[in-house]
PDB file of N, CA and C in Angstrom:
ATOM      1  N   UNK A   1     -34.299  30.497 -57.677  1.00  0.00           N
ATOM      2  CA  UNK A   1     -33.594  29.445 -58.391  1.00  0.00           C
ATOM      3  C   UNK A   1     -33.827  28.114 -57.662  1.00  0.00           C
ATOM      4  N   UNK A   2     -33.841  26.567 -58.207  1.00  0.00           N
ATOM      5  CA  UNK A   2     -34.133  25.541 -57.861  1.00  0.00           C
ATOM      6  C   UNK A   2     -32.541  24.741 -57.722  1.00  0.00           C
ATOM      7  N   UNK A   3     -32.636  24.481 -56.424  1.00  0.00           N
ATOM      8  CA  UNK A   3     -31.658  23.900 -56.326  1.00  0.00           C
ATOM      9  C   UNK A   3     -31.378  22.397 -56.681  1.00  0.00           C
ATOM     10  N   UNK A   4     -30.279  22.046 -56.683  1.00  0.00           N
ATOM     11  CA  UNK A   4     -29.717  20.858 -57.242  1.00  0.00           C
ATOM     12  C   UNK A   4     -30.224  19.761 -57.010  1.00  0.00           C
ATOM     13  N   UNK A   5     -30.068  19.890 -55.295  1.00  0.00           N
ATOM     14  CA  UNK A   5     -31.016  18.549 -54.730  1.00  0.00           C
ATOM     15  C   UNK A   5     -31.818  18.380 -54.839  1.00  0.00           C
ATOM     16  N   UNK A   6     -32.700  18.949 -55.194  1.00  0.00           N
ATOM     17  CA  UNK A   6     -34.190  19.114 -55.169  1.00  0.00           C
ATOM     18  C   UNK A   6     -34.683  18.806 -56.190  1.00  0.00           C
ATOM     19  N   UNK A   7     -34.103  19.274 -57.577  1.00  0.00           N
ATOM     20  CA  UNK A   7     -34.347  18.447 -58.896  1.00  0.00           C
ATOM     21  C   UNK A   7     -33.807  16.941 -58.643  1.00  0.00           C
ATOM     22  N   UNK A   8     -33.068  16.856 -58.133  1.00  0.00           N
ATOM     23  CA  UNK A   8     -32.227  15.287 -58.092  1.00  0.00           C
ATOM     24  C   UNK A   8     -33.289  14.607 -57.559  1.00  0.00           C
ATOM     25  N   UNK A   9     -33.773  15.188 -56.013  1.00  0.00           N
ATOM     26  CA  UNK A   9     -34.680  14.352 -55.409  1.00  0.00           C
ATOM     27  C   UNK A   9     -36.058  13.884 -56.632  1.00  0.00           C
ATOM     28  N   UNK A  10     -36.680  15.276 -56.836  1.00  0.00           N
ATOM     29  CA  UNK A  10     -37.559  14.982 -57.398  1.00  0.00           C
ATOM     30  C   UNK A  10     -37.952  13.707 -58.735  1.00  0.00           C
ATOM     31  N   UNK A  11     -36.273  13.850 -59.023  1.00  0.00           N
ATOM     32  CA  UNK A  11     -36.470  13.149 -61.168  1.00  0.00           C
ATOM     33  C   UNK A  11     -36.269  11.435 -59.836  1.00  0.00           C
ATOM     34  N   UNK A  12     -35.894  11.728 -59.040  1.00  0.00           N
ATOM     35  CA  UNK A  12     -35.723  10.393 -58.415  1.00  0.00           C
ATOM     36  C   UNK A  12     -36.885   9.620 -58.413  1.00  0.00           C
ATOM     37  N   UNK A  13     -37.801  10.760 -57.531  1.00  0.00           N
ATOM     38  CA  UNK A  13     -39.089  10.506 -56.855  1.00  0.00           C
ATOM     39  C   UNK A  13     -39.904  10.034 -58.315  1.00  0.00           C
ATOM     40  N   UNK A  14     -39.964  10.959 -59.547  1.00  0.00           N
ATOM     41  CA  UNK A  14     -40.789  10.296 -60.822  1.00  0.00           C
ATOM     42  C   UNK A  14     -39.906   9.119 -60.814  1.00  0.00           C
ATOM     43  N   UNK A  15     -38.830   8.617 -61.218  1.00  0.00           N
ATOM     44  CA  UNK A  15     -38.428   7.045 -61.456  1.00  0.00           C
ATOM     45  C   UNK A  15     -39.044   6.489 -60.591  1.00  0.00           C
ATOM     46  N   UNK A  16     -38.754   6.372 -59.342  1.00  0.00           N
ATOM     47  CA  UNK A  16     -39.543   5.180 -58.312  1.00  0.00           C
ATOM     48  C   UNK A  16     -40.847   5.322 -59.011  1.00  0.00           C
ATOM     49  N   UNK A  17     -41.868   6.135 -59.027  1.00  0.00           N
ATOM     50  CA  UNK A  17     -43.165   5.697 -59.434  1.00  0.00           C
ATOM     51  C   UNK A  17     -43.722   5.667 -60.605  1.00  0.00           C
ATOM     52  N   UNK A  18     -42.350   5.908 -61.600  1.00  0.00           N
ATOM     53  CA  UNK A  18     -42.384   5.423 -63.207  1.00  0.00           C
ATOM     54  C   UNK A  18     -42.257   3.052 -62.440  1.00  0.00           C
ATOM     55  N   UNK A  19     -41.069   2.913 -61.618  1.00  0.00           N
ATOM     56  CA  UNK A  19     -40.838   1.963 -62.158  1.00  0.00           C
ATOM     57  C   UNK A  19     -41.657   1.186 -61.239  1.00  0.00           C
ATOM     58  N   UNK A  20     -42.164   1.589 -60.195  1.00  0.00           N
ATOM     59  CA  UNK A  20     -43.592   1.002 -59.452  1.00  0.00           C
ATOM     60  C   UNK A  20     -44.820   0.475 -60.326  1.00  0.00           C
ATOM     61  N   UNK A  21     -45.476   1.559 -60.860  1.00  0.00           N
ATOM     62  CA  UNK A  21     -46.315   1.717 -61.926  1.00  0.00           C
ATOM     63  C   UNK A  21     -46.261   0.265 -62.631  1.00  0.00           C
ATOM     64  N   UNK A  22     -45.133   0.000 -63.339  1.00  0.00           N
ATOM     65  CA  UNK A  22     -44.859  -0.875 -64.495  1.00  0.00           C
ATOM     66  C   UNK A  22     -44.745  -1.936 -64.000  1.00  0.00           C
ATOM     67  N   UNK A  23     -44.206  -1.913 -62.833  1.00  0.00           N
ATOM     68  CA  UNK A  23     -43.941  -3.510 -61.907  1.00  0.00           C
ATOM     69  C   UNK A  23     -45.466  -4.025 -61.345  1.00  0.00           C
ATOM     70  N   UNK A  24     -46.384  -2.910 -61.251  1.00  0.00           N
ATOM     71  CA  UNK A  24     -47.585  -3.358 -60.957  1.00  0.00           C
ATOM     72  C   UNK A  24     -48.289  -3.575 -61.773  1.00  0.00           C
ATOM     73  N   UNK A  25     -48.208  -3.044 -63.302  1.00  0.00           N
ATOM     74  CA  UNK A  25     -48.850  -3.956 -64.717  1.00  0.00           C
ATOM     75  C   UNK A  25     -48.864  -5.403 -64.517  1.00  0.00           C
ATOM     76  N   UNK A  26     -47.517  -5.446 -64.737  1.00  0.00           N
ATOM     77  CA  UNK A  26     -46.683  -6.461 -64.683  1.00  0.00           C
ATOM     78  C   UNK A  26     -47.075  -7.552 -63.801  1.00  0.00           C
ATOM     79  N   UNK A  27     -47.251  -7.290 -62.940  1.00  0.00           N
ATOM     80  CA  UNK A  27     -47.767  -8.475 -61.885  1.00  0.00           C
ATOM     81  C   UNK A  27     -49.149  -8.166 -61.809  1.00  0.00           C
ATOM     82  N   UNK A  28     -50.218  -7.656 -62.573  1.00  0.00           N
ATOM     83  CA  UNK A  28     -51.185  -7.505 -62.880  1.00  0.00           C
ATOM     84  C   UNK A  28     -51.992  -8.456 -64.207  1.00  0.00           C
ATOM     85  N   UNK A  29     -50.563  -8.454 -65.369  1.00  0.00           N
ATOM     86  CA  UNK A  29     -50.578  -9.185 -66.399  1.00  0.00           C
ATOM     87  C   UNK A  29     -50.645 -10.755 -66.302  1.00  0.00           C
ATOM     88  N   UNK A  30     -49.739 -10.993 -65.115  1.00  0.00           N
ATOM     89  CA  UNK A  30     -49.225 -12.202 -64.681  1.00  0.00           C
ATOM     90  C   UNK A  30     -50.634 -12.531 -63.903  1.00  0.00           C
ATOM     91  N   UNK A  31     -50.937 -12.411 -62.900  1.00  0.00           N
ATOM     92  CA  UNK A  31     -52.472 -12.373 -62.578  1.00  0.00           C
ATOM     93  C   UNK A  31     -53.834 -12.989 -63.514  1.00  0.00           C
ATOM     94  N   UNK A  32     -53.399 -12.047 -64.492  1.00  0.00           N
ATOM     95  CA  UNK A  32     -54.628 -12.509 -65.530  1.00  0.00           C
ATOM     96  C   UNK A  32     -54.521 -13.706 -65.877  1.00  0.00           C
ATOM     97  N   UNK A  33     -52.527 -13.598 -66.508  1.00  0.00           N
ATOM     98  CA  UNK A  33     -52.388 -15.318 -67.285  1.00  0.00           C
ATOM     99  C   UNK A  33     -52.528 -16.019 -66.787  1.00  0.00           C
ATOM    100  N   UNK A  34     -52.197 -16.276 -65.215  1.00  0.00           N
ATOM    101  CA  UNK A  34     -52.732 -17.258 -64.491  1.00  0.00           C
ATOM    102  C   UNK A  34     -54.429 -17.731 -64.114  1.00  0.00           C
ATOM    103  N   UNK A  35     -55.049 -16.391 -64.284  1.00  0.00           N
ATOM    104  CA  UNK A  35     -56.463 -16.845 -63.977  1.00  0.00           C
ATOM    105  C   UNK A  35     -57.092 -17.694 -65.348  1.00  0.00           C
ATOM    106  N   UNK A  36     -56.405 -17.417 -66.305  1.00  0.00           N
ATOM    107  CA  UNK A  36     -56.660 -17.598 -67.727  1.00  0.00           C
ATOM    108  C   UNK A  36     -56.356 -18.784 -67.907  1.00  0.00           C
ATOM    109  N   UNK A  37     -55.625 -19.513 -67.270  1.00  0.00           N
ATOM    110  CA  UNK A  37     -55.030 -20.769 -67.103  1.00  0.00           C
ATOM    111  C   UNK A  37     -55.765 -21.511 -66.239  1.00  0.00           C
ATOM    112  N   UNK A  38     -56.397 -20.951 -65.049  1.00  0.00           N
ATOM    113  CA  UNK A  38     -56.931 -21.853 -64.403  1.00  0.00           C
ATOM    114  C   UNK A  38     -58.415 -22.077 -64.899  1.00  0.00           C
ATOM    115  N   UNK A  39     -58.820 -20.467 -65.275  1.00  0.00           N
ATOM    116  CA  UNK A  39     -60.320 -21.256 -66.565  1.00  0.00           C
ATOM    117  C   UNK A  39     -59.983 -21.911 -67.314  1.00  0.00           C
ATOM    118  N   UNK A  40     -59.118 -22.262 -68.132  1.00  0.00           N
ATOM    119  CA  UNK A  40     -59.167 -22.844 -69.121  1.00  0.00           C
ATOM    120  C   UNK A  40     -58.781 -24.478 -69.027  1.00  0.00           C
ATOM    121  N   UNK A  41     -58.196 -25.101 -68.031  1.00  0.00           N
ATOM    122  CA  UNK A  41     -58.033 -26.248 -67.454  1.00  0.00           C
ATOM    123  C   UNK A  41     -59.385 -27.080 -66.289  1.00  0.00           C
ATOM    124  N   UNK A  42     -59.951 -28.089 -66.900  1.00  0.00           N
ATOM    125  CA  UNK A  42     -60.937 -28.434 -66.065  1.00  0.00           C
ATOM    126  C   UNK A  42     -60.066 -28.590 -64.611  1.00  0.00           C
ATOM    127  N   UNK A  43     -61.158 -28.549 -63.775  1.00  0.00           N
ATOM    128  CA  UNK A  43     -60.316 -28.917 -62.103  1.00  0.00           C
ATOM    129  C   UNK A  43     -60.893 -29.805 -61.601  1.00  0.00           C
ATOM    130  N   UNK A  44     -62.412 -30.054 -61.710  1.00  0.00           N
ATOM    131  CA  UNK A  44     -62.704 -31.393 -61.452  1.00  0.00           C
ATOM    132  C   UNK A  44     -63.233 -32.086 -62.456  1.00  0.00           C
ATOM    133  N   UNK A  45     -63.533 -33.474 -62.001  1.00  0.00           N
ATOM    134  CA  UNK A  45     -64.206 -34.778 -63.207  1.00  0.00           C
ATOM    135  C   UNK A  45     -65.262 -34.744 -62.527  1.00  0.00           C
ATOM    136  N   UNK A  46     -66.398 -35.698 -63.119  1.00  0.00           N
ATOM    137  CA  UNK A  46     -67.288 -36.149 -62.717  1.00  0.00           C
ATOM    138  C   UNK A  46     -67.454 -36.466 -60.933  1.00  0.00           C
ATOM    139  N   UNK A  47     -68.106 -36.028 -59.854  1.00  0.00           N
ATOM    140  CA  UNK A  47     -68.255 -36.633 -58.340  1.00  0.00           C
ATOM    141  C   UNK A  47     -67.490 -35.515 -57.871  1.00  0.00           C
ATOM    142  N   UNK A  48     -67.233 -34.620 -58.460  1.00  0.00           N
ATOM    143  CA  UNK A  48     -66.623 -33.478 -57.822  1.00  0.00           C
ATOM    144  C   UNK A  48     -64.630 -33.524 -57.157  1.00  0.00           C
ATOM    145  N   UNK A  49     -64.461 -35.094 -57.857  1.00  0.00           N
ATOM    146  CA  UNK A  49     -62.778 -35.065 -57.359  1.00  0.00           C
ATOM    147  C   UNK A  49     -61.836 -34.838 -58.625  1.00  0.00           C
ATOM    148  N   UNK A  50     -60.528 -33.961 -57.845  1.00  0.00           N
ATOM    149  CA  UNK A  50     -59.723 -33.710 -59.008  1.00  0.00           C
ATOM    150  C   UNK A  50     -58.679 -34.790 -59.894  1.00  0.00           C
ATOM    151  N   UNK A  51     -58.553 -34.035 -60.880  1.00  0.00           N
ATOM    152  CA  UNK A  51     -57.633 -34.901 -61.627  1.00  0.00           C
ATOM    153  C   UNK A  51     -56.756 -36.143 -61.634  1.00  0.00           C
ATOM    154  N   UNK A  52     -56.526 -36.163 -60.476  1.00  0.00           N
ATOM    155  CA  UNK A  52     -55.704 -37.444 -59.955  1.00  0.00           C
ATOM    156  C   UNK A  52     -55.905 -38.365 -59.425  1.00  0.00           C
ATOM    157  N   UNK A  53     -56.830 -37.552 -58.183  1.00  0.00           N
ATOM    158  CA  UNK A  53     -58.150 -38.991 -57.499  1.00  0.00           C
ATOM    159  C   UNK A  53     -58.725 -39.566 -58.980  1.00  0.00           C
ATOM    160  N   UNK A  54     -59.636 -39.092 -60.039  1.00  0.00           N
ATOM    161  CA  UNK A  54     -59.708 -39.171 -60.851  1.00  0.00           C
ATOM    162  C   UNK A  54     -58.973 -40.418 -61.595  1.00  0.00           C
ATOM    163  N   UNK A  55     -57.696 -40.334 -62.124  1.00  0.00           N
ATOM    164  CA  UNK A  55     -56.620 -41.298 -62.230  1.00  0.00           C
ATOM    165  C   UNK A  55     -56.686 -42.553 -61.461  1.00  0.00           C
ATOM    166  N   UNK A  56     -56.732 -42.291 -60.121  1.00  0.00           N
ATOM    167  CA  UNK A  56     -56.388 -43.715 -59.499  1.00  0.00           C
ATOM    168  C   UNK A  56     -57.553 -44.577 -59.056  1.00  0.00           C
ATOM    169  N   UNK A  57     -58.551 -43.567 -59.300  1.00  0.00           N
ATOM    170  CA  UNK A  57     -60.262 -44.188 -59.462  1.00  0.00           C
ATOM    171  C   UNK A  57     -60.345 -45.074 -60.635  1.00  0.00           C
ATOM    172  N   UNK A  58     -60.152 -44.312 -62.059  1.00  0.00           N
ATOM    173  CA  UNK A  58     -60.104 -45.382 -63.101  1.00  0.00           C
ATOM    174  C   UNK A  58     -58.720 -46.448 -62.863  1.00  0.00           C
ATOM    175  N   UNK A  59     -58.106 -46.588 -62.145  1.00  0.00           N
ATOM    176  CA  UNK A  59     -57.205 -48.075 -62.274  1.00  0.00           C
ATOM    177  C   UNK A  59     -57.736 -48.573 -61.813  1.00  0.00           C
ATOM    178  N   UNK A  60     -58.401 -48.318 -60.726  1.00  0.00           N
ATOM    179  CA  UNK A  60     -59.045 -49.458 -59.137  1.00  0.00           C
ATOM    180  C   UNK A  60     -60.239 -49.975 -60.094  1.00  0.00           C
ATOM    181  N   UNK A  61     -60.527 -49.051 -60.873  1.00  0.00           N
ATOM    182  CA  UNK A  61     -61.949 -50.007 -61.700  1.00  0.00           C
ATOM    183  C   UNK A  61     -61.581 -50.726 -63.029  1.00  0.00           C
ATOM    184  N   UNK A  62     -60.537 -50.479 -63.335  1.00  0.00           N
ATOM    185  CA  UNK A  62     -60.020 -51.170 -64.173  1.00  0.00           C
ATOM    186  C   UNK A  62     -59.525 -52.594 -63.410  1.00  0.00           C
ATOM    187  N   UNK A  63     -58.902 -52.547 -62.883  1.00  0.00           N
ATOM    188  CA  UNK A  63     -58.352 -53.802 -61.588  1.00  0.00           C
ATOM    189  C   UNK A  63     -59.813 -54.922 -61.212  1.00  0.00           C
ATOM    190  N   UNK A  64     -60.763 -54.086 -60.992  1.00  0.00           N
ATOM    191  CA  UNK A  64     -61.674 -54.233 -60.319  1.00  0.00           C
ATOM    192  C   UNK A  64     -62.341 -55.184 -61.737  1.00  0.00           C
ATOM    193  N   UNK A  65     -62.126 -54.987 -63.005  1.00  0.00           N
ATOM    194  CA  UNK A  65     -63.020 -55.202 -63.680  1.00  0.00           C
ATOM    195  C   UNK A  65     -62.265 -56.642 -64.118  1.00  0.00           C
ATOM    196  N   UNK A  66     -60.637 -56.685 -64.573  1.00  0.00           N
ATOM    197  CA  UNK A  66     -59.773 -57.635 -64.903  1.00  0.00           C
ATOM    198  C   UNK A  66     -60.497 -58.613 -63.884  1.00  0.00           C
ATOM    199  N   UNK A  67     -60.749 -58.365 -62.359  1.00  0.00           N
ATOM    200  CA  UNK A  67     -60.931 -59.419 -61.753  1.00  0.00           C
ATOM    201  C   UNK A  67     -61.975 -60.285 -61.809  1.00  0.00           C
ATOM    202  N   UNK A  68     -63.155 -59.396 -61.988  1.00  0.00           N
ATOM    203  CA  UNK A  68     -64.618 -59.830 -62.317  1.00  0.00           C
ATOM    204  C   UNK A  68     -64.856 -60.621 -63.398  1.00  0.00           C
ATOM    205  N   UNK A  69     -63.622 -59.986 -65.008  1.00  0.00           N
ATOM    206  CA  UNK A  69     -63.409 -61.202 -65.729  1.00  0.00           C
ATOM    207  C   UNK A  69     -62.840 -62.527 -65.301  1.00  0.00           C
ATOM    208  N   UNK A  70     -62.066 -62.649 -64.429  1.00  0.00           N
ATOM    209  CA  UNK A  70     -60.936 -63.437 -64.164  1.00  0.00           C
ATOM    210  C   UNK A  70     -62.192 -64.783 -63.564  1.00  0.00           C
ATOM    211  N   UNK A  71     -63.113 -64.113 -62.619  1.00  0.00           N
ATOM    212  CA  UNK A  71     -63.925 -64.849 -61.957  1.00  0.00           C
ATOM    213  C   UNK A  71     -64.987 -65.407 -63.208  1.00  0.00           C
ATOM    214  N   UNK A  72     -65.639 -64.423 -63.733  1.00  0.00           N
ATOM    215  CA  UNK A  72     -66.463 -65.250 -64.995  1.00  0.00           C
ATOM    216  C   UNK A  72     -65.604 -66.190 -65.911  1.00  0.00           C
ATOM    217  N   UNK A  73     -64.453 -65.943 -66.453  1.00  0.00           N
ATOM    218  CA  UNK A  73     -64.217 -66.887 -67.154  1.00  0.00           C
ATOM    219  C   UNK A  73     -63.328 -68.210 -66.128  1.00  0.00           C
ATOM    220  N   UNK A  74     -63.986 -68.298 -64.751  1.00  0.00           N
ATOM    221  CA  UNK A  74     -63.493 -69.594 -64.086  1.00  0.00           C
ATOM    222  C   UNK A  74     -62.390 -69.436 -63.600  1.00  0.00           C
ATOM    223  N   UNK A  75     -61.184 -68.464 -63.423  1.00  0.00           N
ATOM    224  CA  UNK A  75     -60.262 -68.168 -63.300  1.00  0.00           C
ATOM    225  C   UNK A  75     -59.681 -67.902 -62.031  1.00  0.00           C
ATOM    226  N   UNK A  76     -58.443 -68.628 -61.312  1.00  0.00           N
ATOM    227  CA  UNK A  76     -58.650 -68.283 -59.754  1.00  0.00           C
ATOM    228  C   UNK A  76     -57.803 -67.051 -59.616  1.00  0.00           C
ATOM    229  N   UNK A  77     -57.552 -66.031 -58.825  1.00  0.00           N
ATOM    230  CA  UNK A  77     -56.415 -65.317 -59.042  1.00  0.00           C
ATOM    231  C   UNK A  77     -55.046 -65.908 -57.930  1.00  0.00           C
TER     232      UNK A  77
END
């Protein structure tokens, strides 16, 4: 005959690695969506810098350019 504890232990022992199992989908799934996310978002621009250098590159040439007008049309700053 099988004793008490021993079924107890055991149906225990399947839950832990029923709920292991699923927690490791799970953060398996999450894994993907994130890689899926990072293909799918460029990471760099043009010169190999990211998104933000990026950003503050086009103001400085924007700045850069207001001024160059400022000087052609005679303009002091």
């Amino acid at each position: 005959m099988v004793e008490p504890t021993f079924v107890i232990a055991a149906a225990s022992l399947v839950g832990l690695c029923v709920v292991a199992l699923a927690l490791l989908k799970a953060w398996q799934g999450w894994l993907a969506l994130k890689q899926r996310e990072l293909d799918s978002s460029p990471r760099e621009i043009e010169g190999g810098v990211g998104a933000s250098a990026a950003r503050i590159e086009i103001a400085d040439l924007k700045e850069r350019i207001k001024k160059l007008e400022a000087i052609a049309s005679g303009v002091d700053l």
